[in-house]
C-alpha atoms as a PDB file:
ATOM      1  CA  UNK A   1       0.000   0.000   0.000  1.00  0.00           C
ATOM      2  CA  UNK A   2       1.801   3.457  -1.200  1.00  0.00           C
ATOM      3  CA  UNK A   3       1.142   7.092  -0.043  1.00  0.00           C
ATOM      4  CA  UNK A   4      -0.635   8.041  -2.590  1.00  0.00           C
ATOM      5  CA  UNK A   5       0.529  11.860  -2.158  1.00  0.00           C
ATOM      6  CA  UNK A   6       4.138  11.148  -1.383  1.00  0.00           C
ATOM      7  CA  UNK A   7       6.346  14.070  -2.697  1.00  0.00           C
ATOM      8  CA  UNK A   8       7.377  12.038  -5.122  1.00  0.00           C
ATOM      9  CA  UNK A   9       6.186  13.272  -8.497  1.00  0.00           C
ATOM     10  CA  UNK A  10       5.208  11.053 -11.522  1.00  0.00           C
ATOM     11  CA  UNK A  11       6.801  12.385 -15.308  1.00  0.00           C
ATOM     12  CA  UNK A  12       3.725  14.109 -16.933  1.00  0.00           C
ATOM     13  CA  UNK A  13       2.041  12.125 -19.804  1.00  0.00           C
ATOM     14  CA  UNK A  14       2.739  13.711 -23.182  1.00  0.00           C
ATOM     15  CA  UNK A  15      -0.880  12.306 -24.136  1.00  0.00           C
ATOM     16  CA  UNK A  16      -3.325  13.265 -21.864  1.00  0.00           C
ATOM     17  CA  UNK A  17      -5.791  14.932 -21.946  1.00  0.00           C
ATOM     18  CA  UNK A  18      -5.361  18.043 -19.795  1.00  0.00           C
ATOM     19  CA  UNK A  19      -8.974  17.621 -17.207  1.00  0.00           C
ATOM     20  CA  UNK A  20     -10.875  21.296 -16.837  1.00  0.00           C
ATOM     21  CA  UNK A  21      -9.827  22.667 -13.382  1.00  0.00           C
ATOM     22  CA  UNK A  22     -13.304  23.515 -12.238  1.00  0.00           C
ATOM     23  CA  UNK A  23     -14.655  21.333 -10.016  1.00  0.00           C
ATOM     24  CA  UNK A  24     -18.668  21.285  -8.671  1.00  0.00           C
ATOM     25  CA  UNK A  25     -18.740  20.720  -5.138  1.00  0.00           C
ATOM     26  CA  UNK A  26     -21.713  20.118  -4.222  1.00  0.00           C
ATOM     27  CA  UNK A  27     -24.267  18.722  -0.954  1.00  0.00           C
ATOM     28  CA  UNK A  28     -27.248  17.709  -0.208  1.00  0.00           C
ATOM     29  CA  UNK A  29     -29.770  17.320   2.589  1.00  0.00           C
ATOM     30  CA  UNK A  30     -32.100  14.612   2.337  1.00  0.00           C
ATOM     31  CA  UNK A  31     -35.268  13.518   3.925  1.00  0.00           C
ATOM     32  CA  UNK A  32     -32.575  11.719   6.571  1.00  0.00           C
ATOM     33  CA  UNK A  33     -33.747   7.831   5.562  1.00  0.00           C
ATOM     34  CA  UNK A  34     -31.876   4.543   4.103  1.00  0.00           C
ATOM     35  CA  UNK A  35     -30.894   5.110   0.288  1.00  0.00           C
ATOM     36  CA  UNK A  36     -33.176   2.968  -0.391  1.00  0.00           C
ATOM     37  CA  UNK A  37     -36.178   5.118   0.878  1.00  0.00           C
ATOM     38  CA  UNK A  38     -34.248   8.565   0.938  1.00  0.00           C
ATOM     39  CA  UNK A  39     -35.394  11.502  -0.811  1.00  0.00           C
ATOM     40  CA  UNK A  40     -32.994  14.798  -1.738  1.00  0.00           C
ATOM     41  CA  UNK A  41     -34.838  17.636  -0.850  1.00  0.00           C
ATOM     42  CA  UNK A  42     -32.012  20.359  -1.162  1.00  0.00           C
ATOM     43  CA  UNK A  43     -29.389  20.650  -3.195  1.00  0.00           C
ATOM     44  CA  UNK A  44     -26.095  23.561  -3.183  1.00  0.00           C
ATOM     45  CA  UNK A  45     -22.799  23.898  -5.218  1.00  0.00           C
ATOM     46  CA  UNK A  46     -20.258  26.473  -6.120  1.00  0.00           C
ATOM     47  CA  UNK A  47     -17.720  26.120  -8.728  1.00  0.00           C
ATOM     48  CA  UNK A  48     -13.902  25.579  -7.545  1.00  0.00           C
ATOM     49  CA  UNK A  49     -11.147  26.589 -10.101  1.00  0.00           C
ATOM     50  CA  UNK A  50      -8.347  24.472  -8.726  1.00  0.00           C
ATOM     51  CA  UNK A  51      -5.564  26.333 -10.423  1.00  0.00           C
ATOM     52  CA  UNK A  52      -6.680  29.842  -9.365  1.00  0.00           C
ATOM     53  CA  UNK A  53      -8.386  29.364  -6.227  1.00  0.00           C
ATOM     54  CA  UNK A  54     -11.564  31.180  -7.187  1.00  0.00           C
ATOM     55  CA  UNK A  55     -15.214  29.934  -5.795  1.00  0.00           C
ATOM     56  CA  UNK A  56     -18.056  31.123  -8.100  1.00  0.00           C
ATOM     57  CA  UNK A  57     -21.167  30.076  -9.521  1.00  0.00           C
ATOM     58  CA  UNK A  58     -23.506  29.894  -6.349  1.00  0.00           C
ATOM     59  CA  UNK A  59     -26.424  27.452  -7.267  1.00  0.00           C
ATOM     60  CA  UNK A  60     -29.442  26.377  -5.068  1.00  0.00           C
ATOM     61  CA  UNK A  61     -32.703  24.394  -5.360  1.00  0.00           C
ATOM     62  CA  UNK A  62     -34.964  22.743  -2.651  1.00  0.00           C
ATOM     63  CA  UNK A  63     -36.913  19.751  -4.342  1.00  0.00           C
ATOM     64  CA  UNK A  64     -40.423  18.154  -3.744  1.00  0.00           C
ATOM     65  CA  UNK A  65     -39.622  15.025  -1.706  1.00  0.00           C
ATOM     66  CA  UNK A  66     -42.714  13.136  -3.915  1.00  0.00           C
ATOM     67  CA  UNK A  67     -44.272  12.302  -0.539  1.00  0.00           C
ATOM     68  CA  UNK A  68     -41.569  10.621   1.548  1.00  0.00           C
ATOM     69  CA  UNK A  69     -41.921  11.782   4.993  1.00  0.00           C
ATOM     70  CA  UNK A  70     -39.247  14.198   6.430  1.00  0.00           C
ATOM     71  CA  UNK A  71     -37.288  12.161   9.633  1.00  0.00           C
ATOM     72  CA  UNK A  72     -38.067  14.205  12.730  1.00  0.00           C
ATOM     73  CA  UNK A  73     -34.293  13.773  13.644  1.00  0.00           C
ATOM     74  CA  UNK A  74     -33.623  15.023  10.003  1.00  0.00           C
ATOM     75  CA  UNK A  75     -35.389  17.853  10.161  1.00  0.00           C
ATOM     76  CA  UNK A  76     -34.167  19.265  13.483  1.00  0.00           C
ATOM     77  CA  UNK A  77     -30.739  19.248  11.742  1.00  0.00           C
ATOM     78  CA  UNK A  78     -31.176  21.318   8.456  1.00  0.00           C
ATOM     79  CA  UNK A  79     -34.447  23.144   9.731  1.00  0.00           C
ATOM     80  CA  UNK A  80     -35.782  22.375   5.996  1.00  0.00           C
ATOM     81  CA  UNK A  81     -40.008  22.721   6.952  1.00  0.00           C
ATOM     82  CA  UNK A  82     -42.859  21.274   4.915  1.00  0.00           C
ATOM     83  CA  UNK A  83     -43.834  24.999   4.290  1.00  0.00           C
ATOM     84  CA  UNK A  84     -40.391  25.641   2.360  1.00  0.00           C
ATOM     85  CA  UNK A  85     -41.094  22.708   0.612  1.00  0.00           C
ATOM     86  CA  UNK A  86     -44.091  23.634  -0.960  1.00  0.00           C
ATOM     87  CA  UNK A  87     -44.526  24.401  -4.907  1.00  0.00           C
ATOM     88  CA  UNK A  88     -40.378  22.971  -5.291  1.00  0.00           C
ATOM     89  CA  UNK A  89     -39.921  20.949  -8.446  1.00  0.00           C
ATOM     90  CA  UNK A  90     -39.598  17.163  -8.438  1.00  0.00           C
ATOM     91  CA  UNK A  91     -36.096  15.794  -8.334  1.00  0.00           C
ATOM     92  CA  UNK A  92     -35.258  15.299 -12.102  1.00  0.00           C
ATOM     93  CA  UNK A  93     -36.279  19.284 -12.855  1.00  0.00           C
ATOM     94  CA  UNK A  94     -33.595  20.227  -9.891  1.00  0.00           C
ATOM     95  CA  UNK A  95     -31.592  18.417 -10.527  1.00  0.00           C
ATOM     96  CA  UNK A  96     -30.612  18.496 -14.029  1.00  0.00           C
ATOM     97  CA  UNK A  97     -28.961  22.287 -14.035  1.00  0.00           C
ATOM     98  CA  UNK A  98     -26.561  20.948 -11.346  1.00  0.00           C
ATOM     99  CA  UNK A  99     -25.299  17.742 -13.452  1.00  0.00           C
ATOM    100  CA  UNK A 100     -23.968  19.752 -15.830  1.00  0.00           C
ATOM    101  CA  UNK A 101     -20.177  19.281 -14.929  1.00  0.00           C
ATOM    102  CA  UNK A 102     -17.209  17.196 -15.301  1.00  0.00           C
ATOM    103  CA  UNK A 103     -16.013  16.724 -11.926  1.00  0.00           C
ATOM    104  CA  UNK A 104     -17.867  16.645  -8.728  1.00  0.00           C
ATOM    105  CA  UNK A 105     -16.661  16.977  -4.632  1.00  0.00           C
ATOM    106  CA  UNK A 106     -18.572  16.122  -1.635  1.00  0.00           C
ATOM    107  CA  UNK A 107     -17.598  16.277   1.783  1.00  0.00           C
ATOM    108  CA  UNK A 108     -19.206  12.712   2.074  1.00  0.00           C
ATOM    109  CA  UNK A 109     -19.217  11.291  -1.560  1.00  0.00           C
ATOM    110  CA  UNK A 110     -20.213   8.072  -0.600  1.00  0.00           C
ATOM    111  CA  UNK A 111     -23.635   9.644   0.935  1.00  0.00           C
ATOM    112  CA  UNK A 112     -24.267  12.227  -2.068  1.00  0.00           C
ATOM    113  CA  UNK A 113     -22.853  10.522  -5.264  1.00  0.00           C
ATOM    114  CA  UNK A 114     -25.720   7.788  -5.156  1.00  0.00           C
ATOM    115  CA  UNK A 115     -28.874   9.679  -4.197  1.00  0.00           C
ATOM    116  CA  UNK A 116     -27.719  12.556  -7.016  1.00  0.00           C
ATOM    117  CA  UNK A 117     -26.738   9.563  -9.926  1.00  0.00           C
ATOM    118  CA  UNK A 118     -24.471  12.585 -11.840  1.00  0.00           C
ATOM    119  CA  UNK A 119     -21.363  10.760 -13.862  1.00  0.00           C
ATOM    120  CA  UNK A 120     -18.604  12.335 -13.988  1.00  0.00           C
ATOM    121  CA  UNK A 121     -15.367  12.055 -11.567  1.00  0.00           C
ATOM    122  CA  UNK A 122     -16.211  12.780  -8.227  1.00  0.00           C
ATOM    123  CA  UNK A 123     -13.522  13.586  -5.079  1.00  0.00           C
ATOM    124  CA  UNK A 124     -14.407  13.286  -2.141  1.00  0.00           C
ATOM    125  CA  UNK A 125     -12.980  15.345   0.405  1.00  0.00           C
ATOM    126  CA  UNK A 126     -13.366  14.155   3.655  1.00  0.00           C
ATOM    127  CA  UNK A 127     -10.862  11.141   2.561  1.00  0.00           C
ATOM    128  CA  UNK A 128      -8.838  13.963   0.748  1.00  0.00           C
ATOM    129  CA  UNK A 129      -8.642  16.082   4.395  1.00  0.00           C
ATOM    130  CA  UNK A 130      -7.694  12.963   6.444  1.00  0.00           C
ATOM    131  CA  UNK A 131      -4.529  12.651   4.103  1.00  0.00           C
ATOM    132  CA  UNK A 132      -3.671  16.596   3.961  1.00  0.00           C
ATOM    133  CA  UNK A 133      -4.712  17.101   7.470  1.00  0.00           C
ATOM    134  CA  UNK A 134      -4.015  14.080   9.488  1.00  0.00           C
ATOM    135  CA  UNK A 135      -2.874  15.781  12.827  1.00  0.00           C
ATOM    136  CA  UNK A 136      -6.913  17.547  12.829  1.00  0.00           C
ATOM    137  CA  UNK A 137      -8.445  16.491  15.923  1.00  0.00           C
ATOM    138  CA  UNK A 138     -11.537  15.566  14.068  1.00  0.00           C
ATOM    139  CA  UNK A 139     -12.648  15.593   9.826  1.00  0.00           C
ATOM    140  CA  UNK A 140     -16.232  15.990   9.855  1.00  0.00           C
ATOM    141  CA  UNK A 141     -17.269  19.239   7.494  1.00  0.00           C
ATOM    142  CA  UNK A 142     -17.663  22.076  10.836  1.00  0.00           C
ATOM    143  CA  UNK A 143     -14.644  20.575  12.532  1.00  0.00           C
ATOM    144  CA  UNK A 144     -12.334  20.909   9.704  1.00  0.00           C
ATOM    145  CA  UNK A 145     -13.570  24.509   9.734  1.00  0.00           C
ATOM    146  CA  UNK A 146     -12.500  25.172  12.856  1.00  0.00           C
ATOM    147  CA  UNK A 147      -9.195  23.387  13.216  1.00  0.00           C
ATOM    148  CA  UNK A 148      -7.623  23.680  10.037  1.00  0.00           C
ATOM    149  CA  UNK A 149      -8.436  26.400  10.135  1.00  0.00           C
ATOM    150  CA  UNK A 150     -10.536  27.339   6.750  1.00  0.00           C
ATOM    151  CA  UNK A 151     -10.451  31.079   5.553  1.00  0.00           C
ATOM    152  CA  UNK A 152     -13.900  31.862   4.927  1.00  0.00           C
ATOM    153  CA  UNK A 153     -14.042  35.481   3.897  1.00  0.00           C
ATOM    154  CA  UNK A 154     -14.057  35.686   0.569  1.00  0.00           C
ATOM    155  CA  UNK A 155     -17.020  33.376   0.506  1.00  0.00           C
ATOM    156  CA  UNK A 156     -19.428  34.623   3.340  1.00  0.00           C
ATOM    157  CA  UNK A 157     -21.544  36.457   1.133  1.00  0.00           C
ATOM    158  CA  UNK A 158     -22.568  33.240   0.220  1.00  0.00           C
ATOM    159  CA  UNK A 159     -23.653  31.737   2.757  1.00  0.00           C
ATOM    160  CA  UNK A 160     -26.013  34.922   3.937  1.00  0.00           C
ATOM    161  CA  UNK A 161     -28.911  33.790   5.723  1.00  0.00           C
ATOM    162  CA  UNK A 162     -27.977  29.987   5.561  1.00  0.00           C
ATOM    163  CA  UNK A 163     -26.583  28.083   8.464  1.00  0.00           C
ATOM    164  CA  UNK A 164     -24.750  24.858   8.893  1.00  0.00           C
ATOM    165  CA  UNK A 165     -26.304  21.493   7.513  1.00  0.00           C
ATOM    166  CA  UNK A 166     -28.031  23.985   4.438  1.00  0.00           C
ATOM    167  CA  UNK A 167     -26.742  22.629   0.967  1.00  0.00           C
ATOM    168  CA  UNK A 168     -25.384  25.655   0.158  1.00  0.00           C
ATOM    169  CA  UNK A 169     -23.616  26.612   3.202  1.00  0.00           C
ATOM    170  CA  UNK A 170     -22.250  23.399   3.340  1.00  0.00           C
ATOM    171  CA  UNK A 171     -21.297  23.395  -0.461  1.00  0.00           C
ATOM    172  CA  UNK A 172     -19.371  26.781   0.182  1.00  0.00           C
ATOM    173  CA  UNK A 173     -17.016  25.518   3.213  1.00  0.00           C
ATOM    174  CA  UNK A 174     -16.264  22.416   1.175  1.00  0.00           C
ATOM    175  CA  UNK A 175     -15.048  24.363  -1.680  1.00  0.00           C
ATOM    176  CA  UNK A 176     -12.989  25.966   0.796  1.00  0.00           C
ATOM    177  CA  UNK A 177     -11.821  22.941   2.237  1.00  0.00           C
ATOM    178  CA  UNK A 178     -10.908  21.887  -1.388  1.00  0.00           C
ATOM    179  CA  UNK A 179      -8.939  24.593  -2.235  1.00  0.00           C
ATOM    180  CA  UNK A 180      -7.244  24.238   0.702  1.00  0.00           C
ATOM    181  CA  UNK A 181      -6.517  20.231   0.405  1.00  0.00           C
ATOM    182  CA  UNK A 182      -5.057  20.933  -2.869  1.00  0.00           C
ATOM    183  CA  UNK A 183      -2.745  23.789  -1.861  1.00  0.00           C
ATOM    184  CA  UNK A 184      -1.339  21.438   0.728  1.00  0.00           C
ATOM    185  CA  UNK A 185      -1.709  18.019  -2.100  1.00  0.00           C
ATOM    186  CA  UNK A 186      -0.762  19.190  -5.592  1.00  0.00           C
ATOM    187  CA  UNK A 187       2.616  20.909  -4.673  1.00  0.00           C
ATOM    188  CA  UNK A 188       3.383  17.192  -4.275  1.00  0.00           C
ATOM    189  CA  UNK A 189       1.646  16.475  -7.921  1.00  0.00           C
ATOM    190  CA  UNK A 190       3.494  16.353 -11.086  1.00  0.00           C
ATOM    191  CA  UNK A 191       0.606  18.390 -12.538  1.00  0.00           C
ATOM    192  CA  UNK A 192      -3.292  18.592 -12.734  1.00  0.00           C
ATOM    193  CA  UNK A 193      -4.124  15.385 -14.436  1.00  0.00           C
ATOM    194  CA  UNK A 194      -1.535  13.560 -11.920  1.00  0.00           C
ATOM    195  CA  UNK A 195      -3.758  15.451  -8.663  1.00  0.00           C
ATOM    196  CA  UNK A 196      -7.125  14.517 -10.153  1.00  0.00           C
ATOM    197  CA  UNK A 197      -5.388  10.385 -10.831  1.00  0.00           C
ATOM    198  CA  UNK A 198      -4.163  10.368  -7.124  1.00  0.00           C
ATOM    199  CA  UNK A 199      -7.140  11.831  -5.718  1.00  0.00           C
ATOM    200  CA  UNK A 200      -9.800  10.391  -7.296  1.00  0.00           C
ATOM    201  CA  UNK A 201      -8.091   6.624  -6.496  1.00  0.00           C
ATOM    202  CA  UNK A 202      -8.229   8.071  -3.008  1.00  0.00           C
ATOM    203  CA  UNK A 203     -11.844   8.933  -2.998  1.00  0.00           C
ATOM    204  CA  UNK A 204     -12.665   5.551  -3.829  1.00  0.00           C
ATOM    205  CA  UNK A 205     -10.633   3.705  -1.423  1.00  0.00           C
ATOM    206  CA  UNK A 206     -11.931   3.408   2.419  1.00  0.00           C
ATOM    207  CA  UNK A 207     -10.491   6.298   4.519  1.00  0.00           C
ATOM    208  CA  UNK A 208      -7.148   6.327   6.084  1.00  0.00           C
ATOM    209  CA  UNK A 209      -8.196   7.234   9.183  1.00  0.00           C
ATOM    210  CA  UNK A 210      -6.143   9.319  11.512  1.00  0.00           C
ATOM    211  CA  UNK A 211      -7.441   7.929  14.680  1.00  0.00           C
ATOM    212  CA  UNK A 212      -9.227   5.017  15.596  1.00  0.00           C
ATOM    213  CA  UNK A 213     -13.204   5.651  16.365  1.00  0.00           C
ATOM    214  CA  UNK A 214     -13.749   2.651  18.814  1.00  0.00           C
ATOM    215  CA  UNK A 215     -12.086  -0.069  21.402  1.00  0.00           C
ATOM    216  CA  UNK A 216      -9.465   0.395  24.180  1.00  0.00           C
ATOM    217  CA  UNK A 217      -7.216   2.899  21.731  1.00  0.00           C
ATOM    218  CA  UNK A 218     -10.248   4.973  20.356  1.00  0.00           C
ATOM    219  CA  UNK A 219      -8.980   8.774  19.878  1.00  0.00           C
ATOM    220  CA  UNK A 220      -5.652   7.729  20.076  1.00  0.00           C
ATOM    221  CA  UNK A 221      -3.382   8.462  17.309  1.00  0.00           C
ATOM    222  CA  UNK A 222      -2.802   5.587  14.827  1.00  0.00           C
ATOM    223  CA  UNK A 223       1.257   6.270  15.161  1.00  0.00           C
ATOM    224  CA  UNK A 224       0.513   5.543  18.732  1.00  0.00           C
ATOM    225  CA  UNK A 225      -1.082   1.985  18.506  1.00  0.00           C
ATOM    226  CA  UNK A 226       0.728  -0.477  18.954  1.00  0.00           C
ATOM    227  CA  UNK A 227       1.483  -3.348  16.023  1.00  0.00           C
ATOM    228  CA  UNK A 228      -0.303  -6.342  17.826  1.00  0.00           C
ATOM    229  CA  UNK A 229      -3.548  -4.180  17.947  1.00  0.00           C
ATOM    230  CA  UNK A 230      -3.771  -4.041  14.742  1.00  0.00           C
ATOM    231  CA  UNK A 231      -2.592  -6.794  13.494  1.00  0.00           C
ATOM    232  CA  UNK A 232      -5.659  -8.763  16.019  1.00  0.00           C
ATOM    233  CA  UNK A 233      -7.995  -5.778  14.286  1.00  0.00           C
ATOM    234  CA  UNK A 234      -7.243  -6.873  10.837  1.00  0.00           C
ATOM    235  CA  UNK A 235      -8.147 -10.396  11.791  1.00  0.00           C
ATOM    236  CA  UNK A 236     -10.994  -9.681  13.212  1.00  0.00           C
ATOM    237  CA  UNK A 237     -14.100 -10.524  10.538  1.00  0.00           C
ATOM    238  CA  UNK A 238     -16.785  -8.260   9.880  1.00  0.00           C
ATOM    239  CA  UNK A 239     -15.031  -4.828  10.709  1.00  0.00           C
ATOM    240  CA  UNK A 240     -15.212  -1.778   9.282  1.00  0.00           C
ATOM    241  CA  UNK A 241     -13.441  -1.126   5.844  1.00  0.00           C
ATOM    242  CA  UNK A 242     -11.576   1.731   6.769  1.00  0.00           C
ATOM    243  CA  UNK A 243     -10.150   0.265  10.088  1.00  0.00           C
ATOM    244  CA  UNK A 244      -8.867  -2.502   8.487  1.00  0.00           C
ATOM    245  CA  UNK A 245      -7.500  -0.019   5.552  1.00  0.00           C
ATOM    246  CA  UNK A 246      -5.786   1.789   8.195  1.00  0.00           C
ATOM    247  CA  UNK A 247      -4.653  -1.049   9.678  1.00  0.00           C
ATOM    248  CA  UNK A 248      -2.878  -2.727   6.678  1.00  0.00           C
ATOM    249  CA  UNK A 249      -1.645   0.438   5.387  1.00  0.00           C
ATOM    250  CA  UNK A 250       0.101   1.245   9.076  1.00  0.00           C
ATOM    251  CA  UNK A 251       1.596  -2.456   9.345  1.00  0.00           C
ATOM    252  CA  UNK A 252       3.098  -2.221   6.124  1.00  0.00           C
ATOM    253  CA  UNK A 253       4.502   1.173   6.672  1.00  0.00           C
ATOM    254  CA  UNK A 254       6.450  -0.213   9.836  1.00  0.00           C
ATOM    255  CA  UNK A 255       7.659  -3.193   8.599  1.00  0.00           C
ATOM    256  CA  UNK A 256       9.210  -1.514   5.437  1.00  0.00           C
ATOM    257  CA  UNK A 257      10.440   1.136   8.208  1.00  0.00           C
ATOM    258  CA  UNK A 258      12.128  -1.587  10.005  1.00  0.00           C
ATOM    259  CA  UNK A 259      13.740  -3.375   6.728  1.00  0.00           C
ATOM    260  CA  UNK A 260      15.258  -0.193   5.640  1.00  0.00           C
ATOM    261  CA  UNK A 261      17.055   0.156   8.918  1.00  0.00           C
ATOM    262  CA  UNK A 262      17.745  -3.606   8.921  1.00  0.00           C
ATOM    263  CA  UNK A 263      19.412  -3.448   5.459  1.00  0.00           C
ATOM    264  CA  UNK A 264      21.018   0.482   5.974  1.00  0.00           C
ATOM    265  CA  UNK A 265      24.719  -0.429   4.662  1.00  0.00           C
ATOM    266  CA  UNK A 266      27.094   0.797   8.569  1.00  0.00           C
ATOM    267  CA  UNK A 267      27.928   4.329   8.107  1.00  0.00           C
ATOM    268  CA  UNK A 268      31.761   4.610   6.928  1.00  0.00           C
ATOM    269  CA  UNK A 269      34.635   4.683   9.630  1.00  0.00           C
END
């Protein structure tokens, strides 16, 4: 398993295709159930031009939620009310401006690439933060805000009269968190095409998690656990995917640690 953003750059392909630098990041807040019976009923993006830094393009839409019921727990989060709700078009109508775009980021791709069903390459950057950022105390979207930090300035116009957990608030801090990941990332990049390869692989792998989330070494930084812990968590059937990830990855990591010392040629006399 290899760093996938070690400062090791790969020689630029003569042949490809150089990808457009704007990137939709978009969110969504739902009607809070299992895919399976979910329903979007908001959606926000802004543009991010990853070369220039720039944030533009504010988009919005609540949707009709075709009569799934709103989950009281849901609802308490993004305040979204039946009342707001009322006259928005169905999903396909509000959708369809928003789909226009060739590469998408989410905070939590794995929650809002399936209920929105838009192709095109999609980042997602709460894997993305836990590799730039892995000393943050925590990666969900608010936390990162905070601790990073994130610069929000330029972008609070925005987000006027929104609030966390709103599409388009949300949308806005994780094009900021974007354009920060890649100002720590693609210095390590051989270009744009060779960012978008390594973190689009990333997206799609389970998280490499900075910290465990449960058991006697929860909180504790991965560095700091020792190797039988994880080796008995990798065993261990049925466990999460990105414990075990983090697992392997870490074990590995060590042992080649401990063969390059083992093999280090003695220093000369």
């Amino acid at each position: 398993m290899i760093d996938l953003f070690a400062s090791v750059p790969s020689t630029p392909s003569l042949f490809a295709v150089a990808p457009s630098p704007v990137v939709r990041v978009i969110d969504t807040e739902t009607a809070g159930h299992r895919l399976a019976e979910d329903a979007v009923i908001e959606i926000g993006s802004v543009d991010l031009d990853l070369l220039t830094g720039a944030i533009f393009n504010p988009m919005q839409a609540l949707i009709d939620p075709g009569g799934v019921a709103i989950n009281p727990h849901a609802r308490k989060v993004h305040r979204i009310s039946d009342e707001m709700l009322a006259g928005a078009p169905p999903f396909a109508e509000a959708a369809a401006p928003f789909a226009k775009a060739e590469s998408f980021a989410a905070q939590r791709a794995e929650f809002d690439r399936p209920r929105l069903r838009m192709t095109g390459r999609w980042l997602c950057t709460h894997k993305l933060a836990l590799r730039a950022f892995p000393q943050v105390r925590a990666h969900g979207l608010q936390s990162l805000v905070k601790y990073v930090p994130l610069d929000l300035s330029d972008v609070r116009e925005m987000m006027d009269g929104l609030h966390p957990h709103r599409a388009l608030y949300d949308a806005v801090c994780t094009a900021v968190l974007l354009r920060t990941i890649a100002s720590a990332l693609m210095p390590r990049c051989a270009d744009l095409v060779d960012f978008f390869e390594r973190a689009e692989r990333v997206s799609a792998e389970p998280a490499l998690l900075s910290r465990l989330r449960f058991g006697k070494h929860k909180g504790v930084a991965i560095a700091q656990v020792p190797d039988d812990y994880l080796e008995w968590l990798v065993a261990q059937p049925n466990m999460e995917a990105d414990a075990v990830f983090t697992a392997r990855h870490h074990l590995k990591a060590r042992n080649a640690a401990r063969l390059a010392r083992f093999t280090r040629p003695p220093a000369a006399a």
